[in-house]
N, C-alpha and C. Protein backbone atom coordinates (compact mmCIF):
# COMPACT_ATOMS: atom_id res chain seq x y z
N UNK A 1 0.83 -1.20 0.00
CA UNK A 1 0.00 0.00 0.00
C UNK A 1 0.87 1.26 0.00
N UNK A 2 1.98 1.16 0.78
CA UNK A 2 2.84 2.41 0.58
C UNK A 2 3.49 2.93 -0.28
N UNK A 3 3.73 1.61 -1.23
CA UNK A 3 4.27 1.97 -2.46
C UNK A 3 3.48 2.34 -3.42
N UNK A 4 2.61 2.13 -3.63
CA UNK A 4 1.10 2.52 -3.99
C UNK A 4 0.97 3.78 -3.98
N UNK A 5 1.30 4.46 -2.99
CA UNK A 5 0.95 6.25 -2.63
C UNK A 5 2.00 6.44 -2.83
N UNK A 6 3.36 6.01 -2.57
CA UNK A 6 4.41 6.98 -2.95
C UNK A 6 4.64 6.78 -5.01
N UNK A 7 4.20 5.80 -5.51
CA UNK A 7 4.05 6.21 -6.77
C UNK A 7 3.06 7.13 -7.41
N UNK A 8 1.75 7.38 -6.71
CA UNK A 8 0.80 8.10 -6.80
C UNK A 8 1.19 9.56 -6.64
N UNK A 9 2.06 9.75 -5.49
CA UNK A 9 2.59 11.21 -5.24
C UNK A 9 3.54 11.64 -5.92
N UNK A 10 4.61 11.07 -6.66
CA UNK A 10 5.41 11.05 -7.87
C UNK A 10 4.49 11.32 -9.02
N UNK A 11 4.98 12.88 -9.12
CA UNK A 11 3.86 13.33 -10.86
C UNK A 11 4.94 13.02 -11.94
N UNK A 12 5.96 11.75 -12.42
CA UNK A 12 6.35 11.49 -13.23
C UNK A 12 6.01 11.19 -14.62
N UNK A 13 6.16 11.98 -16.42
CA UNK A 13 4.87 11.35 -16.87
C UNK A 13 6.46 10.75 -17.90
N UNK A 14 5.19 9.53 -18.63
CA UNK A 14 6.42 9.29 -20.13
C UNK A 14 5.59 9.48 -21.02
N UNK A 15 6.32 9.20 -22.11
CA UNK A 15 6.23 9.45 -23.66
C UNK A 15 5.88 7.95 -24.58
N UNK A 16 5.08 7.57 -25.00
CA UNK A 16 4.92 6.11 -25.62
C UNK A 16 5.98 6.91 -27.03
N UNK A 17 7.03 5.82 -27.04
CA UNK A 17 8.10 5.92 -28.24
C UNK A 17 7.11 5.26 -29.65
N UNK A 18 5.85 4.63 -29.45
CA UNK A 18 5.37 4.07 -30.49
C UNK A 18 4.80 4.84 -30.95
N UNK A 19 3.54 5.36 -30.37
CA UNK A 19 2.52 6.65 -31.19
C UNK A 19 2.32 7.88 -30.38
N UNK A 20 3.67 8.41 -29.43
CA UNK A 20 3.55 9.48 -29.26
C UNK A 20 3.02 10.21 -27.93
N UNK A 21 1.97 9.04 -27.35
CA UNK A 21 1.17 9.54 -26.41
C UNK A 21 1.80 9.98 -24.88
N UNK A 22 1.54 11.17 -24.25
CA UNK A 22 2.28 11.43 -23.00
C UNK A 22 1.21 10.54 -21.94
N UNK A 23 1.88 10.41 -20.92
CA UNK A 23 0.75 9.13 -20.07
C UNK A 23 1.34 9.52 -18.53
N UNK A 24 0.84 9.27 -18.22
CA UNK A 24 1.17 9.46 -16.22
C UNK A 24 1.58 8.07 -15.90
N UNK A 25 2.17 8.05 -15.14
CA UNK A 25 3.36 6.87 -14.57
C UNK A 25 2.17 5.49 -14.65
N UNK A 26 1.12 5.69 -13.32
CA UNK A 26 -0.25 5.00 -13.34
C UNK A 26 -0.74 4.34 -14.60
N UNK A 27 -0.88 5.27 -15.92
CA UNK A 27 -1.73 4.68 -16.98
C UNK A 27 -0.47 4.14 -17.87
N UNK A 28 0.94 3.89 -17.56
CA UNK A 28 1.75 3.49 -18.78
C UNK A 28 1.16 1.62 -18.52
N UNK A 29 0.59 0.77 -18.01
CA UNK A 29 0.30 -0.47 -17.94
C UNK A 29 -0.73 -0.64 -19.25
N UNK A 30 -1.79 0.14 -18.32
CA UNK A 30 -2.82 0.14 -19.55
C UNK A 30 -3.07 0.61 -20.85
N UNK A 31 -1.86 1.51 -21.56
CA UNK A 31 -0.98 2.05 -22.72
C UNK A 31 -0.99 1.02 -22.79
N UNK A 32 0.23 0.11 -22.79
CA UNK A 32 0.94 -0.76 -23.44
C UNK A 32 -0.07 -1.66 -23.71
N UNK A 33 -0.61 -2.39 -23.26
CA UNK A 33 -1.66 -3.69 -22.93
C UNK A 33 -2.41 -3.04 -24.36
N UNK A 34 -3.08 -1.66 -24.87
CA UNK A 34 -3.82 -1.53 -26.12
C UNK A 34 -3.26 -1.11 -27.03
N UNK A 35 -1.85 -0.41 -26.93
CA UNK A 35 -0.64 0.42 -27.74
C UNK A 35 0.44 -1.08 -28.66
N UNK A 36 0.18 -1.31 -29.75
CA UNK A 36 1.11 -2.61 -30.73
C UNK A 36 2.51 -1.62 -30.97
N UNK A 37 2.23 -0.47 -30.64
CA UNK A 37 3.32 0.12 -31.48
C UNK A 37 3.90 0.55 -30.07
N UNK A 38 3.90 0.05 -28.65
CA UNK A 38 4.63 0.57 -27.73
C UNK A 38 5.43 -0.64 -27.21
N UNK A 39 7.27 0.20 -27.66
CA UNK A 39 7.82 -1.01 -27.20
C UNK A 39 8.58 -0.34 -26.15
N UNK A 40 8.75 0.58 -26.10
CA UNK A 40 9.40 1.72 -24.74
C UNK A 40 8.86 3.01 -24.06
N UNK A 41 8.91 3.51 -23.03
CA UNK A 41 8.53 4.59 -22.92
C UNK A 41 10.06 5.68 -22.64
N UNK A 42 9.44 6.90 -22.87
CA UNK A 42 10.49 7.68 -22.24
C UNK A 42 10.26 8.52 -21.28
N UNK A 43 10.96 8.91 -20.64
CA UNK A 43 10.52 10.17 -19.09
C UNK A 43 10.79 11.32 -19.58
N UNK A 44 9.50 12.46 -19.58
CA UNK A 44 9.06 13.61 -20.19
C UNK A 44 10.82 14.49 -19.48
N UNK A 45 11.08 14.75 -18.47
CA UNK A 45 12.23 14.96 -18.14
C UNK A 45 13.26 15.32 -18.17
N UNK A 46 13.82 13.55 -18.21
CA UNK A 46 15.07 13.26 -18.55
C UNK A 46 15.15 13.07 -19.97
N UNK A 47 14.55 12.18 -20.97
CA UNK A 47 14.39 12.06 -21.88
C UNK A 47 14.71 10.63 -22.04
N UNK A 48 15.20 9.57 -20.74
CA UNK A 48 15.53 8.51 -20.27
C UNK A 48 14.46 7.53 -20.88
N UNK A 49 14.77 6.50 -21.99
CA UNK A 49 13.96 4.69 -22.38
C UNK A 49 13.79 4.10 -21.63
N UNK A 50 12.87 3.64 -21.16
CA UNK A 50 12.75 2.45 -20.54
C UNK A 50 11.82 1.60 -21.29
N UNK A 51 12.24 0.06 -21.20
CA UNK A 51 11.92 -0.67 -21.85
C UNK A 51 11.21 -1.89 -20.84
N UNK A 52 10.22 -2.36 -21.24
CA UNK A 52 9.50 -3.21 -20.62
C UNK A 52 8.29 -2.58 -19.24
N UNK A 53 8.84 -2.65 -18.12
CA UNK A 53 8.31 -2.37 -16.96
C UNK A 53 9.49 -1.71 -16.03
N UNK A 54 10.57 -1.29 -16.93
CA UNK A 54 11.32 -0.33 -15.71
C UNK A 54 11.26 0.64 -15.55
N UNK A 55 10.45 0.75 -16.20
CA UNK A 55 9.81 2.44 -15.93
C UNK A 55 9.15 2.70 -14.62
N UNK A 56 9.10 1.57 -13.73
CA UNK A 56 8.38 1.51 -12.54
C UNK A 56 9.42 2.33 -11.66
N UNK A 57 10.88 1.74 -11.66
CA UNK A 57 11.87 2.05 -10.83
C UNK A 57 12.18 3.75 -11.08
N UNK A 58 11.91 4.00 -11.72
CA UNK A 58 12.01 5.28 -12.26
C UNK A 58 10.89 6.43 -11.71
N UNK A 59 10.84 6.96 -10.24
CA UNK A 59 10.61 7.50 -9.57
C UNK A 59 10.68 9.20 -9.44
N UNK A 60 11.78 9.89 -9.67
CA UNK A 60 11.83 11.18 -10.19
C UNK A 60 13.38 10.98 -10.44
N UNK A 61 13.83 12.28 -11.44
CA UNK A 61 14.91 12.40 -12.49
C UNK A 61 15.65 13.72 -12.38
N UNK A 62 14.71 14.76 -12.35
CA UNK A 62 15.09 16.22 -11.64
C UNK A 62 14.20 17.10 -11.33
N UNK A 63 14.66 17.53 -10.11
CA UNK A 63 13.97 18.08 -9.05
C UNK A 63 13.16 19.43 -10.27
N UNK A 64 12.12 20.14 -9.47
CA UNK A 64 11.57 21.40 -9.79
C UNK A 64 12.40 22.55 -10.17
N UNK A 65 13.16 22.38 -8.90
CA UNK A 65 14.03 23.18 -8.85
C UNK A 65 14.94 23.49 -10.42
N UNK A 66 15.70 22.39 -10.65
CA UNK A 66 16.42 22.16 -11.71
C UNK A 66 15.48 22.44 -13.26
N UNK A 67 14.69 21.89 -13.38
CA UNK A 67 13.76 22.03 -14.12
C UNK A 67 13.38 24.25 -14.54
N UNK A 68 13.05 24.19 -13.33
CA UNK A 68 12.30 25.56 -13.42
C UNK A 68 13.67 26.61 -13.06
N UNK A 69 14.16 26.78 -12.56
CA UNK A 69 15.62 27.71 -12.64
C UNK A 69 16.33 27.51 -13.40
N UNK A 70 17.07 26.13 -13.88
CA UNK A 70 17.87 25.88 -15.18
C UNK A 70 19.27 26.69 -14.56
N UNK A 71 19.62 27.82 -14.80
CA UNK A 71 20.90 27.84 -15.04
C UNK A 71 20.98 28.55 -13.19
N UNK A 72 20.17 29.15 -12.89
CA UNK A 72 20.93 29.97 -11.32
C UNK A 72 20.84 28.47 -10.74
N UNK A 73 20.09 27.29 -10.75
CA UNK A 73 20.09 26.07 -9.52
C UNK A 73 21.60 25.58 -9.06
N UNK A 74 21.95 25.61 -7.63
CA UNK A 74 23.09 25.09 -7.22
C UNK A 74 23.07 23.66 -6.37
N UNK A 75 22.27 23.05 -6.84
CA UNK A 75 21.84 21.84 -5.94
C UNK A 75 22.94 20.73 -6.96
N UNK A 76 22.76 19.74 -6.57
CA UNK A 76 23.32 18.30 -7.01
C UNK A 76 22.75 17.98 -8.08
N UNK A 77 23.54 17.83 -9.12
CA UNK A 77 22.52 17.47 -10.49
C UNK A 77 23.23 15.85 -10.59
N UNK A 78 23.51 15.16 -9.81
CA UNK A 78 24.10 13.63 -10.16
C UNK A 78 22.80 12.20 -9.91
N UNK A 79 23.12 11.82 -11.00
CA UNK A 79 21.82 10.70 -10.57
C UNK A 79 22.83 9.21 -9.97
N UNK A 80 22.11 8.57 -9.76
CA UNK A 80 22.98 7.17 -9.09
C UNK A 80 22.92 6.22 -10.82
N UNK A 81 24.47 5.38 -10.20
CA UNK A 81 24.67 4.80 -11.26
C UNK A 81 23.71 3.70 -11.91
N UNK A 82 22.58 3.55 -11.41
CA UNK A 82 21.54 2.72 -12.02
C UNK A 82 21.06 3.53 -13.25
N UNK A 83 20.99 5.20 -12.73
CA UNK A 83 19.85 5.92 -13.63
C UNK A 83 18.76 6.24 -13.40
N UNK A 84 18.28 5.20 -11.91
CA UNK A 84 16.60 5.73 -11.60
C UNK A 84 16.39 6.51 -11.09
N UNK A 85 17.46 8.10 -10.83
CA UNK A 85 16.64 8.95 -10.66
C UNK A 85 16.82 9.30 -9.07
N UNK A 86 17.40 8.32 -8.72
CA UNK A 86 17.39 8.52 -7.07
C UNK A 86 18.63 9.01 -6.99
N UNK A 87 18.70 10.22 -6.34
CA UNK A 87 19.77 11.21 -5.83
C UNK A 87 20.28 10.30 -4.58
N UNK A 88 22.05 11.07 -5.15
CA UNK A 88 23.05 10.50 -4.04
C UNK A 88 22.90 11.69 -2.96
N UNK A 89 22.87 11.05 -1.83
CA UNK A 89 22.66 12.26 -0.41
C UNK A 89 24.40 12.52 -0.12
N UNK A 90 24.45 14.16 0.02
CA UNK A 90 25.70 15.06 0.44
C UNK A 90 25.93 14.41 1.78
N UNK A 91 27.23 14.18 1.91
CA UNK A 91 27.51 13.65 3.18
C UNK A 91 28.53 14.90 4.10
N UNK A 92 27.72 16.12 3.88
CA UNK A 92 27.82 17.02 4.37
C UNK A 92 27.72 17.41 5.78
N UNK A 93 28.53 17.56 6.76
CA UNK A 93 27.66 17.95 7.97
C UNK A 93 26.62 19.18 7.83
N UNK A 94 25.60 19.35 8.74
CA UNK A 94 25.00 20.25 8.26
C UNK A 94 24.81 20.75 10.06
N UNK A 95 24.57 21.76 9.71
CA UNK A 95 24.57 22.66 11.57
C UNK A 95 23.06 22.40 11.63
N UNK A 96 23.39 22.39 12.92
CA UNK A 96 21.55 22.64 13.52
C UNK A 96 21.39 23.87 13.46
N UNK A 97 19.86 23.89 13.76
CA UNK A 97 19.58 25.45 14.24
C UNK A 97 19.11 25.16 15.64
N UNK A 98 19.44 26.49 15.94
CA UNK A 98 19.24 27.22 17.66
C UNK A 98 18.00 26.12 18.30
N UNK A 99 16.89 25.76 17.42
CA UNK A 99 15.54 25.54 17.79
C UNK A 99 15.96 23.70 18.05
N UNK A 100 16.75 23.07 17.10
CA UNK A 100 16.89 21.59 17.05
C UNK A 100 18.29 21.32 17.90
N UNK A 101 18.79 22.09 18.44
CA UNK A 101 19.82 22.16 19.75
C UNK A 101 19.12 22.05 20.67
N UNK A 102 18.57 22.90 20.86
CA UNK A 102 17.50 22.67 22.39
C UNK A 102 16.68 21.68 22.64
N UNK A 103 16.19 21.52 21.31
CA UNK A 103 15.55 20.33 21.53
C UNK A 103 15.94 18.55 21.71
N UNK A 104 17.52 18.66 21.15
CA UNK A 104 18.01 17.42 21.59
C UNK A 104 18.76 17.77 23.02
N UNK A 105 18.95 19.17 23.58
CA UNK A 105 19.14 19.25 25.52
C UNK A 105 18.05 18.84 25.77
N UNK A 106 16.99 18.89 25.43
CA UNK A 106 15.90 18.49 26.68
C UNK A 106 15.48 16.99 26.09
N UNK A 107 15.91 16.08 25.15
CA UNK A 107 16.06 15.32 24.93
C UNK A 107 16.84 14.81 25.99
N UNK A 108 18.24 14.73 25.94
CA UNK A 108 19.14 14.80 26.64
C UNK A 108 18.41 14.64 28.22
N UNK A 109 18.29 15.86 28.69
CA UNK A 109 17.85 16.18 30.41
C UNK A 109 16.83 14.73 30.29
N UNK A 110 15.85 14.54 29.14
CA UNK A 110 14.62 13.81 29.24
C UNK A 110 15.34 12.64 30.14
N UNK A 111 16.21 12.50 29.62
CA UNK A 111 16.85 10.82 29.70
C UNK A 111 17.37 10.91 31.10
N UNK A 112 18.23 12.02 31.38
CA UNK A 112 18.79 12.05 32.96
C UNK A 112 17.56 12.60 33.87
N UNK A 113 16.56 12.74 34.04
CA UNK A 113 15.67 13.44 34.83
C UNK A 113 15.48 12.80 36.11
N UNK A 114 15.71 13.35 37.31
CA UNK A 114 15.08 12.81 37.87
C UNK A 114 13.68 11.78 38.02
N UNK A 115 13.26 11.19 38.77
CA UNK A 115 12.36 10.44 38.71
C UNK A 115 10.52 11.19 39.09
N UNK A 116 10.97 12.33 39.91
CA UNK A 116 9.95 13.47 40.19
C UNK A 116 9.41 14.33 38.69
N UNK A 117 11.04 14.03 38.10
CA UNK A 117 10.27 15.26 37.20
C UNK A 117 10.48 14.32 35.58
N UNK A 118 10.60 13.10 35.83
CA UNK A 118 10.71 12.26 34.41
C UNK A 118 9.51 12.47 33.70
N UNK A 119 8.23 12.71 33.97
CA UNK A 119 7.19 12.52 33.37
C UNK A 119 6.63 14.17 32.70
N UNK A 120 7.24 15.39 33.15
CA UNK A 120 7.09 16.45 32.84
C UNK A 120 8.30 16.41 31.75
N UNK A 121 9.27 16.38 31.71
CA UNK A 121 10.18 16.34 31.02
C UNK A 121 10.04 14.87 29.64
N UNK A 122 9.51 14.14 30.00
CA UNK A 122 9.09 13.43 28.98
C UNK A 122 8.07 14.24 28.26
N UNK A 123 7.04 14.92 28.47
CA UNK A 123 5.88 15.78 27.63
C UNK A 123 6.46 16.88 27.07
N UNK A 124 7.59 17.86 27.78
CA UNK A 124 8.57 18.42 26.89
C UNK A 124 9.57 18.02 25.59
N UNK A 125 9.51 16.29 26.12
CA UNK A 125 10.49 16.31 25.07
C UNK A 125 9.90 16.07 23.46
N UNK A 126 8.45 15.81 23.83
CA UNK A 126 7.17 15.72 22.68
C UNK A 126 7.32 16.79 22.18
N UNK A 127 7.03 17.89 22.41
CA UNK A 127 6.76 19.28 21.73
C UNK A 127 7.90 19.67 20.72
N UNK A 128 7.83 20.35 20.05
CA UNK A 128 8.94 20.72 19.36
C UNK A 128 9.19 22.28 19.30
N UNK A 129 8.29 23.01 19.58
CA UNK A 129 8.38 24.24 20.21
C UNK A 129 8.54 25.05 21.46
N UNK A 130 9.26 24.23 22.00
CA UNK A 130 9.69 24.49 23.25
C UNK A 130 10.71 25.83 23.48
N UNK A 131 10.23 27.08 24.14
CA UNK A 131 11.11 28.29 24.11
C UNK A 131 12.31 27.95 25.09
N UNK A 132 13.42 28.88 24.24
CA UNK A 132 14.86 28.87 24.83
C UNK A 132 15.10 29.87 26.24
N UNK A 133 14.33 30.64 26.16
CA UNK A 133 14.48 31.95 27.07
C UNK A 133 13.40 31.59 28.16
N UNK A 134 13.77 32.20 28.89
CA UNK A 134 13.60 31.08 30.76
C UNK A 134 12.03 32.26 31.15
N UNK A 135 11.36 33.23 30.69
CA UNK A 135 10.73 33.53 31.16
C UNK A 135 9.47 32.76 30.06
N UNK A 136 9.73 32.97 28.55
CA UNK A 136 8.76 32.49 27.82
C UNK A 136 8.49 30.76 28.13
N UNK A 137 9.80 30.07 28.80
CA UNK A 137 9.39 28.49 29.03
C UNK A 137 8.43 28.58 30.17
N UNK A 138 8.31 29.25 30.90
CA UNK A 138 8.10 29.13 32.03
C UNK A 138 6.91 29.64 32.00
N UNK A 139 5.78 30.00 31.16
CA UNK A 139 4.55 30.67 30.36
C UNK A 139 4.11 29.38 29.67
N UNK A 140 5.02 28.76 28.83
CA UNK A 140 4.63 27.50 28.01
C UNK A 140 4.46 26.47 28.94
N UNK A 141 5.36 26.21 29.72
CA UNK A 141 4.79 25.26 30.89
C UNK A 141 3.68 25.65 31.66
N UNK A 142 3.54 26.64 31.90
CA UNK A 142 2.01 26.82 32.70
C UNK A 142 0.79 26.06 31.52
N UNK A 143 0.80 26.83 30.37
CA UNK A 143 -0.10 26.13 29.46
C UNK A 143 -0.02 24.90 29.27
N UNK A 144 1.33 24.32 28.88
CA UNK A 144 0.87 23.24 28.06
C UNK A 144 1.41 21.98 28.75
N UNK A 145 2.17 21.99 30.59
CA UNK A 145 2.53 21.02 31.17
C UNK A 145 1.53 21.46 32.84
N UNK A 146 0.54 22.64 32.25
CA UNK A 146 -0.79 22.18 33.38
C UNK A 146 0.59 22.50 35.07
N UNK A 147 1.25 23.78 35.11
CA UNK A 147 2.04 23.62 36.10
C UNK A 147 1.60 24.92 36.58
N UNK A 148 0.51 24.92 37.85
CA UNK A 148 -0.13 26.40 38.19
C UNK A 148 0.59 26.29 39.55
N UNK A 149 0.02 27.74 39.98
CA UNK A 149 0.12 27.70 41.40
C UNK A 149 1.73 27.60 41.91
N UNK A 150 1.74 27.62 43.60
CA UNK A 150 2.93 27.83 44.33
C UNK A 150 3.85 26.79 43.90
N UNK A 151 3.27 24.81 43.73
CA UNK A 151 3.80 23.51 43.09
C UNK A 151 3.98 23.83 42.23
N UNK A 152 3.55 24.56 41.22
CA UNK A 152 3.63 24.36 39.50
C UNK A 152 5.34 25.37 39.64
N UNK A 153 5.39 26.45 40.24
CA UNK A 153 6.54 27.33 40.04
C UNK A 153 7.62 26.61 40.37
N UNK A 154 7.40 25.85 41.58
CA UNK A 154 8.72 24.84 41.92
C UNK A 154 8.87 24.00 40.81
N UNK A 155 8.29 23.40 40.25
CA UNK A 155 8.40 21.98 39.46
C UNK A 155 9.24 23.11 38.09
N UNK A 156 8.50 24.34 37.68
CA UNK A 156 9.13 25.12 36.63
C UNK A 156 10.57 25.29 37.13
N UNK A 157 10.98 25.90 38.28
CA UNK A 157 12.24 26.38 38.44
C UNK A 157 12.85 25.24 38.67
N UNK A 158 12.84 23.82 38.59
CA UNK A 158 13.54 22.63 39.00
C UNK A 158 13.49 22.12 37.06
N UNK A 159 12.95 22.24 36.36
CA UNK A 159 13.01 21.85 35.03
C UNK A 159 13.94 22.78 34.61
N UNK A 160 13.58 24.11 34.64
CA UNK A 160 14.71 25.42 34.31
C UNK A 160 15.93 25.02 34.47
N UNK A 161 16.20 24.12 35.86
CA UNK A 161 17.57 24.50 35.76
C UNK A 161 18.22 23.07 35.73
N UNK A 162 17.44 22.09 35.29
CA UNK A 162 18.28 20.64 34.77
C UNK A 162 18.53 21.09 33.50
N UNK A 163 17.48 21.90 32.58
CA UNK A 163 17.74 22.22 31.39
C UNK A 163 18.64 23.11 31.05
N UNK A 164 18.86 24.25 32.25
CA UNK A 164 19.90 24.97 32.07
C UNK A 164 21.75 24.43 32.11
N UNK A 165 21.38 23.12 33.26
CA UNK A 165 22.72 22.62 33.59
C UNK A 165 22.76 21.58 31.78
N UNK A 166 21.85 21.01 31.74
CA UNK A 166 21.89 20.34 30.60
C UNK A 166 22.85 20.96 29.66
N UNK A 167 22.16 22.00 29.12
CA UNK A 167 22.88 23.12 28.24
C UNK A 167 24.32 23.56 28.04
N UNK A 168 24.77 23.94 29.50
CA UNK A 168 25.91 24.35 29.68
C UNK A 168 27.01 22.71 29.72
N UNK A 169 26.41 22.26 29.90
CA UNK A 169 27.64 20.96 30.13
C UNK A 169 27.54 20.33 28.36
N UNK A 170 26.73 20.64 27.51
CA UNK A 170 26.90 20.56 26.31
C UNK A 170 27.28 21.72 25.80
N UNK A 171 27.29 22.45 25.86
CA UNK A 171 28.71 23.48 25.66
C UNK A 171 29.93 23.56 25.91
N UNK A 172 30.38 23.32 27.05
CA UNK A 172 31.42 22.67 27.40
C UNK A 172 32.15 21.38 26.94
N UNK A 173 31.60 20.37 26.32
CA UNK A 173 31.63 19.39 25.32
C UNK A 173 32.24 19.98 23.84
N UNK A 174 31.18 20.76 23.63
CA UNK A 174 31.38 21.30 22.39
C UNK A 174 32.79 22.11 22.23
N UNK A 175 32.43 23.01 23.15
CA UNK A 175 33.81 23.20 23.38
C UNK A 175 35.18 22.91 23.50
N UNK A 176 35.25 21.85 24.26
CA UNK A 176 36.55 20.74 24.36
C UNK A 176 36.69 20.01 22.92
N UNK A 177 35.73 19.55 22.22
CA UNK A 177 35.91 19.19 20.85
C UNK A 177 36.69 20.06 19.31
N UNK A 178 35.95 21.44 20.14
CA UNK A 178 36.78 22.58 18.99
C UNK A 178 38.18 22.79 19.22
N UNK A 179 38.51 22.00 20.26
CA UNK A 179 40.46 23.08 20.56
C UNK A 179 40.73 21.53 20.16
């Protein structure tokens, strides 16, 4: 079934090399089966034959991007040595941002938490919008970890500052790694 929808969501079309006709990935079966004069198709595209039923493997060829910018695109124009279309992934490091740092510290804290506060810190580590700055967390926890009142401020200022120690001792990491 999944493959099913992910060929469905692929708007790939071909070309019947016999009489011409452009066809959507879906209808090249039922082409051929009434088409005498279809012995290949090609991908509107690339301009890539396929012969028989490998036109199945043939999934996408070039991105939008490439297509519709043409000469400013700076992306990866390499296909894999089969041909089907499936891009080789940059084995680039790539930086986080500010927002997916924090969120693997309180990942992090999730795992060391005390046992008082494992279950608040587990519902933090769900969210993905969790604020960095100690007055706006401490607003989001009232809402969305239900922490009111004189208890709720303690339980906030005891999350604040595993997350804060969290933080800093992964900086310090980071740190020792750069020299």
């Amino acid at each position: 079934l999944l493959y099913e929808i992910n060929n469905n969501l692929s708007m790939v079309f071909f070309v019947c090399d016999g009489c011409g006709e452009t066809l959507k990935k879906a209808r090249v079966d039922a082409h051929a089966a009434k088409c005498r004069e279809c012995y290949s198709v090609s991908c509107v595209d690339c301009s890539q034959s396929f012969f028989g039923d490998d036109y199945r493997n043939h999934t996408s060829c070039i991105t939008e991007a490439e297509r519709y910018e043409k000469t400013i695109f700076r992306g990866s124009r390499k296909l894999d040595e089969s041909g089907t279309g499936i891009r080789q992934q940059q084995q680039k490091k790539v930086k986080r941002t500010p927002q997916e740092a924090w969120n693997n510290t309180i990942q992090v804290a999730a795992e060391t938490a005390p046992s008082s506060l494992k279950s608040y810190m587990d519902q933090l580590a769900m969210c993905e919008n969790v604020p960095r700055k100690e007055k706006q967390f401490r607003n989001f926890t009232v809402n969305s970890l239900k922490l009111r009142g004189p208890s709720g401020e303690k339980v906030k200022g005891e999350i604040w500052a595993l997350l804060a120690k969290a933080r800093d001792d992964e900086k310090k990491i980071r740190e020792e790694q750069e020299k």
